[in-house]
N, C-alpha and C. Protein backbone atom coordinates (compact mmCIF):
# COMPACT_ATOMS: atom_id res chain seq x y z
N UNK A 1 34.69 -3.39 -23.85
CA UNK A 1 34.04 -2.21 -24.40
C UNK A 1 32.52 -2.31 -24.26
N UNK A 2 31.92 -3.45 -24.66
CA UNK A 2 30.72 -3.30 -24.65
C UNK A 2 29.86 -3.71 -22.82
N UNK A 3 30.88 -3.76 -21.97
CA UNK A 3 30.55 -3.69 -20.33
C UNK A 3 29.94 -2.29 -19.82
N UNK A 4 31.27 -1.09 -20.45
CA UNK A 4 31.44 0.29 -20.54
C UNK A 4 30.20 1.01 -20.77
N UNK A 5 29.28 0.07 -22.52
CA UNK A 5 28.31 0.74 -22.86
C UNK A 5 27.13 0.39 -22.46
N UNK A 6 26.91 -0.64 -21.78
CA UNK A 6 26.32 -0.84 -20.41
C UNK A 6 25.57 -0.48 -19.74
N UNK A 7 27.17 -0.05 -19.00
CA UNK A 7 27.20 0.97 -17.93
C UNK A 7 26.56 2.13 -18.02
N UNK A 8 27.13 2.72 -18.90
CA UNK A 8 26.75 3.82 -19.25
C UNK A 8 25.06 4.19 -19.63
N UNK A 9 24.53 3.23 -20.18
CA UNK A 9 23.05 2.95 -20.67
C UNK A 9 22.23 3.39 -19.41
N UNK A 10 22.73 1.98 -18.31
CA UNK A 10 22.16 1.92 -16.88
C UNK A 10 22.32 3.44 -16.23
N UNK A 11 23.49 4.03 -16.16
CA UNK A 11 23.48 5.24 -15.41
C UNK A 11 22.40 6.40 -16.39
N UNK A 12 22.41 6.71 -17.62
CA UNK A 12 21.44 7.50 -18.14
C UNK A 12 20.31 7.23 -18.00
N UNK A 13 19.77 5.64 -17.33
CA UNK A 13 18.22 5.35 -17.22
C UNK A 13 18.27 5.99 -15.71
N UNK A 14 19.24 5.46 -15.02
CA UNK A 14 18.70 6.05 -13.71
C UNK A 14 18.73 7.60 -13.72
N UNK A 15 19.51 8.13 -14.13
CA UNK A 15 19.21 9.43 -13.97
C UNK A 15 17.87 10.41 -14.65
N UNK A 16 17.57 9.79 -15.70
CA UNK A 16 16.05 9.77 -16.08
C UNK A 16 15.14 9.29 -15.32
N UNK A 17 15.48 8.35 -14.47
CA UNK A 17 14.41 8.36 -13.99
C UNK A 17 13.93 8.87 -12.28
N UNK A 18 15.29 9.40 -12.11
CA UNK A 18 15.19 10.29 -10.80
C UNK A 18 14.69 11.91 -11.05
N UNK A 19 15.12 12.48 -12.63
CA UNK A 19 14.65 13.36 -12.98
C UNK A 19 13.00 13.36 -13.12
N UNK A 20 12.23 12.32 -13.70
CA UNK A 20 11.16 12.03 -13.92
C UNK A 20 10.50 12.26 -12.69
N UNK A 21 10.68 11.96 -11.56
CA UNK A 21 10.44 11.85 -10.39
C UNK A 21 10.16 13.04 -9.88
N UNK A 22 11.40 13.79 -10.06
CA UNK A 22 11.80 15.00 -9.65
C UNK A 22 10.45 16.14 -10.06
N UNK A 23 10.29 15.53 -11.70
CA UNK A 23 9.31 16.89 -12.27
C UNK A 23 8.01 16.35 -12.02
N UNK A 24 7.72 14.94 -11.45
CA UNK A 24 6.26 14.69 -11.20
C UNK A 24 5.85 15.41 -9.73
N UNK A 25 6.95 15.32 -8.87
CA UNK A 25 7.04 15.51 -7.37
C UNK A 25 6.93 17.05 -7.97
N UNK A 26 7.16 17.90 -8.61
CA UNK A 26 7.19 19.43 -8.68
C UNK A 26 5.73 19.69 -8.92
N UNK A 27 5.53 19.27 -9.86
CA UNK A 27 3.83 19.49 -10.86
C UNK A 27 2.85 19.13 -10.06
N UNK A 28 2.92 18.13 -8.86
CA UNK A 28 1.89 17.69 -7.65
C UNK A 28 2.03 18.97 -6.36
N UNK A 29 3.23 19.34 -6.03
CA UNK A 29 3.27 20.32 -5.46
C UNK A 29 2.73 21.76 -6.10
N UNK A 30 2.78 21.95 -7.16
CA UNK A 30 2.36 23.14 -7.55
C UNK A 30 0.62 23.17 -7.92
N UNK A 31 0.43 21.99 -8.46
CA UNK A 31 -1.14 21.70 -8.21
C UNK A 31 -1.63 21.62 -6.62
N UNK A 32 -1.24 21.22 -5.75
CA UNK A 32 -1.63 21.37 -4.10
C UNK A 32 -1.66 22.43 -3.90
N UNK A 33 -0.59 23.49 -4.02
CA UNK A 33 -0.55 24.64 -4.03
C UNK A 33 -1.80 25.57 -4.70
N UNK A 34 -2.10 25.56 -6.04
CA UNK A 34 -2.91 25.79 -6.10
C UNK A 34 -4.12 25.85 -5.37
N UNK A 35 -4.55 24.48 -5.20
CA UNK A 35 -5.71 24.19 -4.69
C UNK A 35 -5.67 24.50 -3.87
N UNK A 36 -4.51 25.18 -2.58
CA UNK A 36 -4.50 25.72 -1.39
C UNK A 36 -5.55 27.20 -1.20
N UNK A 37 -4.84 27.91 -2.12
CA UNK A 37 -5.33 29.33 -2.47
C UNK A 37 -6.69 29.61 -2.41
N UNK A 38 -7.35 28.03 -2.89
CA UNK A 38 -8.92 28.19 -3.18
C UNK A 38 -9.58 28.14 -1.33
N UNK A 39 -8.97 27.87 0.06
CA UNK A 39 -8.93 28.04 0.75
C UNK A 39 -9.13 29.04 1.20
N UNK A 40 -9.54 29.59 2.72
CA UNK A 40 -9.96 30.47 3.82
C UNK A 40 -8.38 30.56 4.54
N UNK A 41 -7.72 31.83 5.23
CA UNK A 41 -6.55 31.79 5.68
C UNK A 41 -6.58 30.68 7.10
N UNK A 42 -7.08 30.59 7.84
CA UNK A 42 -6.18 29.43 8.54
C UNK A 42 -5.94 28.09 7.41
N UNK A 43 -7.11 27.86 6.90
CA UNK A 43 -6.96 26.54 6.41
C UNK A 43 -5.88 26.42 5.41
N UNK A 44 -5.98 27.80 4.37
CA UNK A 44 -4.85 28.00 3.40
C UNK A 44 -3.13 27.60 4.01
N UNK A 45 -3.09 28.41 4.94
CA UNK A 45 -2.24 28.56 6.00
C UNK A 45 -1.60 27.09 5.87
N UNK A 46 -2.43 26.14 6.71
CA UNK A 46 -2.00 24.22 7.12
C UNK A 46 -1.90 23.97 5.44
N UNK A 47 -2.76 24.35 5.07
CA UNK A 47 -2.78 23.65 3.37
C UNK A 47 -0.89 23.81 2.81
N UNK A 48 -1.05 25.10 2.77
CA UNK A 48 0.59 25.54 2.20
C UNK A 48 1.53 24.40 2.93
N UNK A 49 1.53 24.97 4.05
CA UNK A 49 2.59 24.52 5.46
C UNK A 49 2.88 23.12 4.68
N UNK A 50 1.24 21.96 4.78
CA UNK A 50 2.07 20.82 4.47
C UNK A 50 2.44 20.51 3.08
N UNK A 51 1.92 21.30 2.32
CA UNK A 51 2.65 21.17 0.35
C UNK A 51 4.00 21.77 0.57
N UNK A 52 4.91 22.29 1.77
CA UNK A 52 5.88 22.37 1.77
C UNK A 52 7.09 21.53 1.82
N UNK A 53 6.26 20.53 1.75
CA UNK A 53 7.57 19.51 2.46
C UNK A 53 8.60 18.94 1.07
N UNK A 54 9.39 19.53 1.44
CA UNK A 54 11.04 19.79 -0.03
C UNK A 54 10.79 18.25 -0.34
N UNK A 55 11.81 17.77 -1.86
CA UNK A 55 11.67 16.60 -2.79
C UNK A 55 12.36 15.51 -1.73
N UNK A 56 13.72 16.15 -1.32
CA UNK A 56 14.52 15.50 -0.53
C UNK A 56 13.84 14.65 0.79
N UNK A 57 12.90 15.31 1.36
CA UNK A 57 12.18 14.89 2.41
C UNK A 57 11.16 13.46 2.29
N UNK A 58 10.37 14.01 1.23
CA UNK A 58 9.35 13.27 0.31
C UNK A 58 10.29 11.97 0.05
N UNK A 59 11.46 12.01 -0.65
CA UNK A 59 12.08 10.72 -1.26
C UNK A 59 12.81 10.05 0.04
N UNK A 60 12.89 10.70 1.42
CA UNK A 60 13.33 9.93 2.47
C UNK A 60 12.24 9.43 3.16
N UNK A 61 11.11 9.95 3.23
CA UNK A 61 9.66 8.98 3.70
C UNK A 61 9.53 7.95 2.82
N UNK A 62 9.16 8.30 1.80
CA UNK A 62 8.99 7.44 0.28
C UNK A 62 10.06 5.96 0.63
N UNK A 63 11.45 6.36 0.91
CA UNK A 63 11.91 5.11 0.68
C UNK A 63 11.70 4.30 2.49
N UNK A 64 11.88 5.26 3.31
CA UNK A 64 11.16 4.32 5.16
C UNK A 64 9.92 3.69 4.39
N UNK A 65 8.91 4.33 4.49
CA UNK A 65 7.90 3.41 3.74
C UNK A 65 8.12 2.54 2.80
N UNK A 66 8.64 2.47 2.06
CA UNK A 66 9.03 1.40 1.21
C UNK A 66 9.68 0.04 2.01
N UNK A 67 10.71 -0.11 2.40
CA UNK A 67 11.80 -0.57 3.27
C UNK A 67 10.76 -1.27 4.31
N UNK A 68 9.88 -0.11 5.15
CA UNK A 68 8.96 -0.90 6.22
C UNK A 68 7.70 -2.34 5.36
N UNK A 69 7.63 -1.87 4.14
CA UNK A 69 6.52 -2.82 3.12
C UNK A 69 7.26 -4.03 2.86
N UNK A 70 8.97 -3.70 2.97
CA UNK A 70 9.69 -4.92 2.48
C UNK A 70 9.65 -6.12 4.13
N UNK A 71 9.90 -5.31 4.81
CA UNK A 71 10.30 -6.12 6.03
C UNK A 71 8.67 -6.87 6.36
């Protein structure tokens, strides 16, 4: 029983802390964003383009880079 509660502990930290992630990675994008606006249209333009890049993307560079720091 007490393996179970554990378990269970470990899976609610990780998922806190992928959520955590999740809303820091949002709040940096929406601040870039911002600061895009304060931009001229081409530049606004590249500015947006690259604050586009989705969470999913971000956390698959994030971990190549990581992985390349280990090796």
């Amino acid at each position: 029983m007490r393996g179970i509660g554990l378990c269970l502990i470990i899976l609610v930290m990780a998922f806190l802390q992928g959520c955590t992630t999740r809303m820091w990675y949002d709040g940096f994008k929406q601040a870039q964003a911002s600061e895009c606006s304060k931009l001229q249209d081409r530049e606004r333009e590249e500015c947006l383009r690259d604050a586009g890049v989705s969470y999913d993307q971000y956390q698959r560079e994030r971990n190549e880079t990581l992985k390349k720091d280990r090796d």
